[in-house]
Protein backbone atom coordinates (compact mmCIF):
# COMPACT_ATOMS: atom_id res chain seq x y z
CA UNK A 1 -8.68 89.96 -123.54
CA UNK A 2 -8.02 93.59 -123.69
CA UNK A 3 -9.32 96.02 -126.17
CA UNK A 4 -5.76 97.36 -127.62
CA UNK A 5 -5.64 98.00 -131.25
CA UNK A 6 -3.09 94.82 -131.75
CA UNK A 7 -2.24 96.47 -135.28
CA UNK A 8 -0.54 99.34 -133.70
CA UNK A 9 1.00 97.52 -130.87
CA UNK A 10 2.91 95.67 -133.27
CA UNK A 11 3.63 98.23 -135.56
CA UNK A 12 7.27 99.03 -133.62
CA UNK A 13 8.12 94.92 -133.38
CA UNK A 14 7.44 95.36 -137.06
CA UNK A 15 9.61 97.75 -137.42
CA UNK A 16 12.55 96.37 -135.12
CA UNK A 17 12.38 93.27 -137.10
CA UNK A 18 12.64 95.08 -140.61
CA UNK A 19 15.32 97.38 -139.25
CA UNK A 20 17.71 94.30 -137.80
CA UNK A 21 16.94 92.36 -140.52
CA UNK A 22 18.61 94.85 -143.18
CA UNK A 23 21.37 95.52 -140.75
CA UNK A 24 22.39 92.05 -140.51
CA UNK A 25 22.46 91.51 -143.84
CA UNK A 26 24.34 94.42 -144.28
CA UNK A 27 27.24 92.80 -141.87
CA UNK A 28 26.95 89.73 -143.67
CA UNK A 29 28.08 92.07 -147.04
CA UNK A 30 30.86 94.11 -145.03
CA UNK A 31 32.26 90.74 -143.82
CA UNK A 32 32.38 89.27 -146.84
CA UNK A 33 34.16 91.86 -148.85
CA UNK A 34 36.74 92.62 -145.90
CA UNK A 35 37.56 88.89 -145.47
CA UNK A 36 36.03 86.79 -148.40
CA UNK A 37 33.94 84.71 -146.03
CA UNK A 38 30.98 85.43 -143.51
CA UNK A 39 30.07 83.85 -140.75
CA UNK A 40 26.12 84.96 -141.14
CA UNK A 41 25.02 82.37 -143.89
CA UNK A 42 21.56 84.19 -143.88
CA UNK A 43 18.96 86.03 -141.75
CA UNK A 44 15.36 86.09 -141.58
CA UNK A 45 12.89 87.45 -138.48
CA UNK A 46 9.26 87.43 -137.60
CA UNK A 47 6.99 88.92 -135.48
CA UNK A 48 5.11 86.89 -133.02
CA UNK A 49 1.44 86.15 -133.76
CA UNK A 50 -1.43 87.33 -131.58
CA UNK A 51 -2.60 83.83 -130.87
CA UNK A 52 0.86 83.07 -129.77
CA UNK A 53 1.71 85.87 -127.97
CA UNK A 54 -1.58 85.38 -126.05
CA UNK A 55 -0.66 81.80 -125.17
CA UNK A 56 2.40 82.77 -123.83
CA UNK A 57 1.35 85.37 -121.62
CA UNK A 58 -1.48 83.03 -120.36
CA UNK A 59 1.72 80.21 -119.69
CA UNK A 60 4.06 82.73 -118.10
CA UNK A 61 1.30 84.63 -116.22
CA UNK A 62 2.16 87.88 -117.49
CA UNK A 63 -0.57 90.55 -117.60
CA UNK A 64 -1.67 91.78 -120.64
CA UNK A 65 -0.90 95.57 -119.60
CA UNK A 66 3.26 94.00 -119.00
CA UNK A 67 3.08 92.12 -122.16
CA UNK A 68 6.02 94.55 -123.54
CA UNK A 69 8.22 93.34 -120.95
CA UNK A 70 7.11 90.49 -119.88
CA UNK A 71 7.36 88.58 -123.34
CA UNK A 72 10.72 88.98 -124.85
CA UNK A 73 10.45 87.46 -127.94
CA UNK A 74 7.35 89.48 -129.48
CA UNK A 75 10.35 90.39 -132.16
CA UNK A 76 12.23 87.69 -133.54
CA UNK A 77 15.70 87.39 -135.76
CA UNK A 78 17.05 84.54 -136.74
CA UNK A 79 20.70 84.44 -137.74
CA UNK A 80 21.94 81.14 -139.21
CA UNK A 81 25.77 80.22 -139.53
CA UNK A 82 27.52 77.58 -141.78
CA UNK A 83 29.29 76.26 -138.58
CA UNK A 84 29.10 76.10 -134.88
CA UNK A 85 32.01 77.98 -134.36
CA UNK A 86 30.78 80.77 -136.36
CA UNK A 87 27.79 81.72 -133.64
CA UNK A 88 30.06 82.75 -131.00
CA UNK A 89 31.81 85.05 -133.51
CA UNK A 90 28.64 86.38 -134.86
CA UNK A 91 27.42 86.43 -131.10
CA UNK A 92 30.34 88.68 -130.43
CA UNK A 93 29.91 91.43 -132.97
CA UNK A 94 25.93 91.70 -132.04
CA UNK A 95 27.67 92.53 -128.61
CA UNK A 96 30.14 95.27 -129.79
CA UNK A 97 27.37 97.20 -131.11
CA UNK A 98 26.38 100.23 -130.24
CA UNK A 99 22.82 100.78 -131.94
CA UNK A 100 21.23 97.60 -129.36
CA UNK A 101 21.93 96.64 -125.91
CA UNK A 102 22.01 92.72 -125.03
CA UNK A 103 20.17 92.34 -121.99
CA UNK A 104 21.11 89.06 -121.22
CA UNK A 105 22.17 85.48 -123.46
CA UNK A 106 21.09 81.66 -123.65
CA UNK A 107 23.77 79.38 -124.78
CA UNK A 108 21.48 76.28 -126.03
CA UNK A 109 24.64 75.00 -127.73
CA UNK A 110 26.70 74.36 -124.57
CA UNK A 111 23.68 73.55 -122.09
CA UNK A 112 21.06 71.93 -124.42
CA UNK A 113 17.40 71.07 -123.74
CA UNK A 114 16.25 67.93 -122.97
CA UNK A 115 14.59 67.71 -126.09
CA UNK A 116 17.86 68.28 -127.90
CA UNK A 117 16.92 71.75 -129.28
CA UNK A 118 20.29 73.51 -129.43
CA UNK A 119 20.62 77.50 -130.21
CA UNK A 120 22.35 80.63 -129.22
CA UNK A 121 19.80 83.34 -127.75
CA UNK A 122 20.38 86.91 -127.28
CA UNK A 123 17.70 89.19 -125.61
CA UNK A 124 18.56 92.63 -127.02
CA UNK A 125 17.23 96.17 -126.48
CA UNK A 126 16.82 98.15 -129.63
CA UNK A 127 15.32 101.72 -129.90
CA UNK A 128 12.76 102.27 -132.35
CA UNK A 129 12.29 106.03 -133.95
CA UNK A 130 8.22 105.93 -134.22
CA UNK A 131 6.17 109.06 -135.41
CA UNK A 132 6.17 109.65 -131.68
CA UNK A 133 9.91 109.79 -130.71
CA UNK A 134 11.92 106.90 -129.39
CA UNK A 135 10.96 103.67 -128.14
CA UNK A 136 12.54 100.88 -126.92
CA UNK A 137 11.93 97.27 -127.89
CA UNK A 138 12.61 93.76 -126.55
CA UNK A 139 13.67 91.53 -129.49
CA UNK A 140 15.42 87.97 -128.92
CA UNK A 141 17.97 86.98 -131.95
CA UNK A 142 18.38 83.37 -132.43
CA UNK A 143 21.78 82.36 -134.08
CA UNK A 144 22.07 78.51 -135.45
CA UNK A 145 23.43 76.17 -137.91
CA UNK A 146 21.63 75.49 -140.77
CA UNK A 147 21.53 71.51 -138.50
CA UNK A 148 20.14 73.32 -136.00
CA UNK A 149 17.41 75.73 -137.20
CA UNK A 150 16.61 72.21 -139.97
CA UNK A 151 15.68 70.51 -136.65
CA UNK A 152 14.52 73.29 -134.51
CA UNK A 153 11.83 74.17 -137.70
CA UNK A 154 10.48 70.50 -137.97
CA UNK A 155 9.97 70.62 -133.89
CA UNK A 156 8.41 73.45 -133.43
CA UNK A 157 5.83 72.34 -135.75
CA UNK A 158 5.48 69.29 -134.12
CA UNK A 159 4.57 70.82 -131.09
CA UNK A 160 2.29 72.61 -132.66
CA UNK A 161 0.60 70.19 -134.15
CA UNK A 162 0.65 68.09 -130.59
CA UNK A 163 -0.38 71.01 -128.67
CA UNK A 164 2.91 70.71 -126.77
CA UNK A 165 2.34 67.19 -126.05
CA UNK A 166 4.48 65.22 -128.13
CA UNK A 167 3.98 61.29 -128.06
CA UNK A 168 6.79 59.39 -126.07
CA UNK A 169 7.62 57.78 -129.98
CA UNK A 170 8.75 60.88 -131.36
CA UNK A 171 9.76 63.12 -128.54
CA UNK A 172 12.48 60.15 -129.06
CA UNK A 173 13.00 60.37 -132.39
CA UNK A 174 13.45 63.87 -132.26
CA UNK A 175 16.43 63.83 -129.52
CA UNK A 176 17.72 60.81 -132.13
CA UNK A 177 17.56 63.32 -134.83
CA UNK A 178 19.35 66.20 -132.99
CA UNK A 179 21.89 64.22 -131.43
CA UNK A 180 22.68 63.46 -135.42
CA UNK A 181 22.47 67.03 -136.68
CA UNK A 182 25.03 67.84 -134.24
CA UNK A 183 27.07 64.83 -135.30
CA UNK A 184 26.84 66.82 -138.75
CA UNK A 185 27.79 69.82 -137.49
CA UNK A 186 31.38 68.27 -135.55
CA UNK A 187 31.85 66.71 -139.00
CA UNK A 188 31.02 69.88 -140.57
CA UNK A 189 33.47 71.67 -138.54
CA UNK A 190 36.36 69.30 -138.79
CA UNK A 191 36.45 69.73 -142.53
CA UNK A 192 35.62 73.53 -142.10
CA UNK A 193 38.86 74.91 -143.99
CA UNK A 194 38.18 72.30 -146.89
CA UNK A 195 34.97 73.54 -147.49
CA UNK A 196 35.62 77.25 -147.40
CA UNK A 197 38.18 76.99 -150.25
CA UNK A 198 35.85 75.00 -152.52
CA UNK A 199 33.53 77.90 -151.88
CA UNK A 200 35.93 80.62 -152.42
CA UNK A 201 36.97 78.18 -155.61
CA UNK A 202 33.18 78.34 -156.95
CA UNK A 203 32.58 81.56 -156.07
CA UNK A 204 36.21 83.59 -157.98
CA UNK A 205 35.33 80.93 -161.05
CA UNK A 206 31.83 82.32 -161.52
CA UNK A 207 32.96 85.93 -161.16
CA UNK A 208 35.31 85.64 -164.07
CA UNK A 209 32.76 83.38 -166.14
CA UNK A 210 30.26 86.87 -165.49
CA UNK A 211 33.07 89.25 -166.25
CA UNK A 212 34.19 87.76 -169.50
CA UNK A 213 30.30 87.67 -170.52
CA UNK A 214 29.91 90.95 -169.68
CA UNK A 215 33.08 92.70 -171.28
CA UNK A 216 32.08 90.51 -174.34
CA UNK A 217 28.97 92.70 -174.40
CA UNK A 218 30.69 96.21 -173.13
CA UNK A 219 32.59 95.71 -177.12
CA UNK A 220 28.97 95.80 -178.46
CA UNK A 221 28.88 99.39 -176.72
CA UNK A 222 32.32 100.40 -178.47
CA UNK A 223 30.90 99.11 -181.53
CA UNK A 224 33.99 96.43 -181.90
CA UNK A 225 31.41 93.47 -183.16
CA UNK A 226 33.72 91.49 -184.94
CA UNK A 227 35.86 91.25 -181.73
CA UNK A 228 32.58 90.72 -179.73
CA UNK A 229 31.54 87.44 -181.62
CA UNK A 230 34.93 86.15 -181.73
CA UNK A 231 35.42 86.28 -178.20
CA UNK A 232 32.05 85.04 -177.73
CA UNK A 233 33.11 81.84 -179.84
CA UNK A 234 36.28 81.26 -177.99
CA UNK A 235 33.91 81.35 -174.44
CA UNK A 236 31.18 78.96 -176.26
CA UNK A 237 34.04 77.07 -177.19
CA UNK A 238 35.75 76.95 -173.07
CA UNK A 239 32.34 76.27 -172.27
CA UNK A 240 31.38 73.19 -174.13
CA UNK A 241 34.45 71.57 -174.45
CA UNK A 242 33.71 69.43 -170.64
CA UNK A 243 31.10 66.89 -169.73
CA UNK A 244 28.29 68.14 -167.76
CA UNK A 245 29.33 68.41 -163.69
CA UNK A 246 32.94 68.22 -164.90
CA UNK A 247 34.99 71.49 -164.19
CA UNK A 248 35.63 73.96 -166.95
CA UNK A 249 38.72 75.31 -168.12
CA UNK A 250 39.14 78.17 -166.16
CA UNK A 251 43.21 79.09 -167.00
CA UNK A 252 41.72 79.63 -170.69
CA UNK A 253 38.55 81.69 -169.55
CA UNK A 254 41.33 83.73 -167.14
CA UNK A 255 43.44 84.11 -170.17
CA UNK A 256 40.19 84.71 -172.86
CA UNK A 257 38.93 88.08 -169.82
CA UNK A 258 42.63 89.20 -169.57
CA UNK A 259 42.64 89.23 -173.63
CA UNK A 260 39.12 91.60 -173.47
CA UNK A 261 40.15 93.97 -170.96
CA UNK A 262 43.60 94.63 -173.04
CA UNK A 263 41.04 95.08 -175.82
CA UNK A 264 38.91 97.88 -174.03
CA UNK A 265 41.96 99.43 -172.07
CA UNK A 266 43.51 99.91 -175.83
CA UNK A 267 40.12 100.84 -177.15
CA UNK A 268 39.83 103.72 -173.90
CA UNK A 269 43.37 104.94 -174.74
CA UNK A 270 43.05 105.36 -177.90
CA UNK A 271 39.37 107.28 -178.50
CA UNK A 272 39.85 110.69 -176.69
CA UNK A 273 35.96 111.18 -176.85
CA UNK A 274 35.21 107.76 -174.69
CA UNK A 275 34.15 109.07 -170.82
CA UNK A 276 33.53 106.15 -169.67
């Protein structure tokens, strides 16, 4: 083993991942407030660990003075997706960027392994600003179903713990198991539009439970307290008037926030001195 200072070699991967990360996430935001629904469930990266990265350079025979190019995955995102078809959509936005350059892709999902692994891999260039200037970086992103990266999780830690030798018994369980979180994922997919409007229902039903809470309070502020705890009775009322798991009355809370903001808007209009 070389003598490198392994702290500052990883210092730019460190910073690739941290940097993709937040921009990722930030998509995921964008998306969802241009077209109520994202196709990036939720992201998460690493950085390869010495003992790792040494193992693979010892496996693929690459020296440890070409270890920045020769290992590609030294910076790792992971991008998971609610549904298969939402990779290649994700998979084609990473590609219409213009702050990385994918180097080449792995489509898992089409061709899977033997082992029934099944993922989308893109090899991307990104350019890291260090205190020294610019620097590029290999990074791999990963983007899966939540089936997939359930499966692909449990796996890799089997390996792990089998040193890459995996008894005969569970290497085929394991293709059983895939071959059934893909089976989830069809099914997931043929009911896709079913599921996105019960999310969309859930979602718009606890805005306006959080905006009538929070209006109720914004009357404290315009000292209208007698208004405040009467509204507050008519929610507590909306609220505990269904069984526990059973669905609220959400036409009365719609009607009890429309009734508040006609309170404030009146309130606003007629106090010259409110700013706000």
């Amino acid at each position: 083993m070389d003598g490198r200072d392994w702290g500052l070699f990883l210092l730019p991967y460190e910073q690739t991942v941290e940097e993709l990360k937040v921009k990722f996430k930030t998509m995921r935001a964008e998306l969802k407030k241009r077209e109520e629904y994202a196709p990036i469930e939720f992201v998460t990266g690493r950085v390869k660990k010495i003992s790792s990265i040494l193992d693979k350079a010892k496996r693929l025979s690459v020296p440890m003075d070409q270890l920045e190019q020769g290992i590609e995955d030294i910076a790792g995102i992971r991008i998971m997706c609610q549904f298969v078809e939402d990779i290649r959509r994700v998979a084609e936005y990473i590609r219409k960027r213009k702050d990385l350059t994918v180097l080449y892709e792995k489509d898992y999902i089409t061709n899977y392994k033997e082992s029934g692994y099944r993922s989308f891999h893109m090899i991307v260039e990104y350019p890291v600003q260090t205190a020294l200037g610019q620097k590029p970086v290999l990074a791999e992103i990963q983007i899966r179903t939540l089936a997939m990266n359930f499966w692909a999780t449990i796996e890799h830690s089997l390996r792990y713990k089998y040193r890459e030798s995996l008894p005969e018994n569970i290497r085929k369980r394991l293709q059983t198991a895939a071959e059934a979180a893909s089976v989830l994922d069809n099914e997931m997919s043929s009911i896709r539009e079913d599921i996105l409007e019960a999310q969309k229902q859930f979602e718009d039903d606890s805005n306006v439970t959080t905006s009538v809470l929070a209006m109720i309070h914004q009357l404290y502020f315009y000292h209208l307290v007698n208004e405040a705890m009467a509204f507050q009775e008519r929610f507590n009322q909306i609220w505990s008037q269904t069984e526990p798991g059973e669905p609220h009355d959400m036409e009365s809370m719609r009607q009890l926030l429309d009734e508040v903001r006609e309170l404030i808007a009146a309130y606003k209009k007629n106090d010259p001195s409110d700013e706000a």
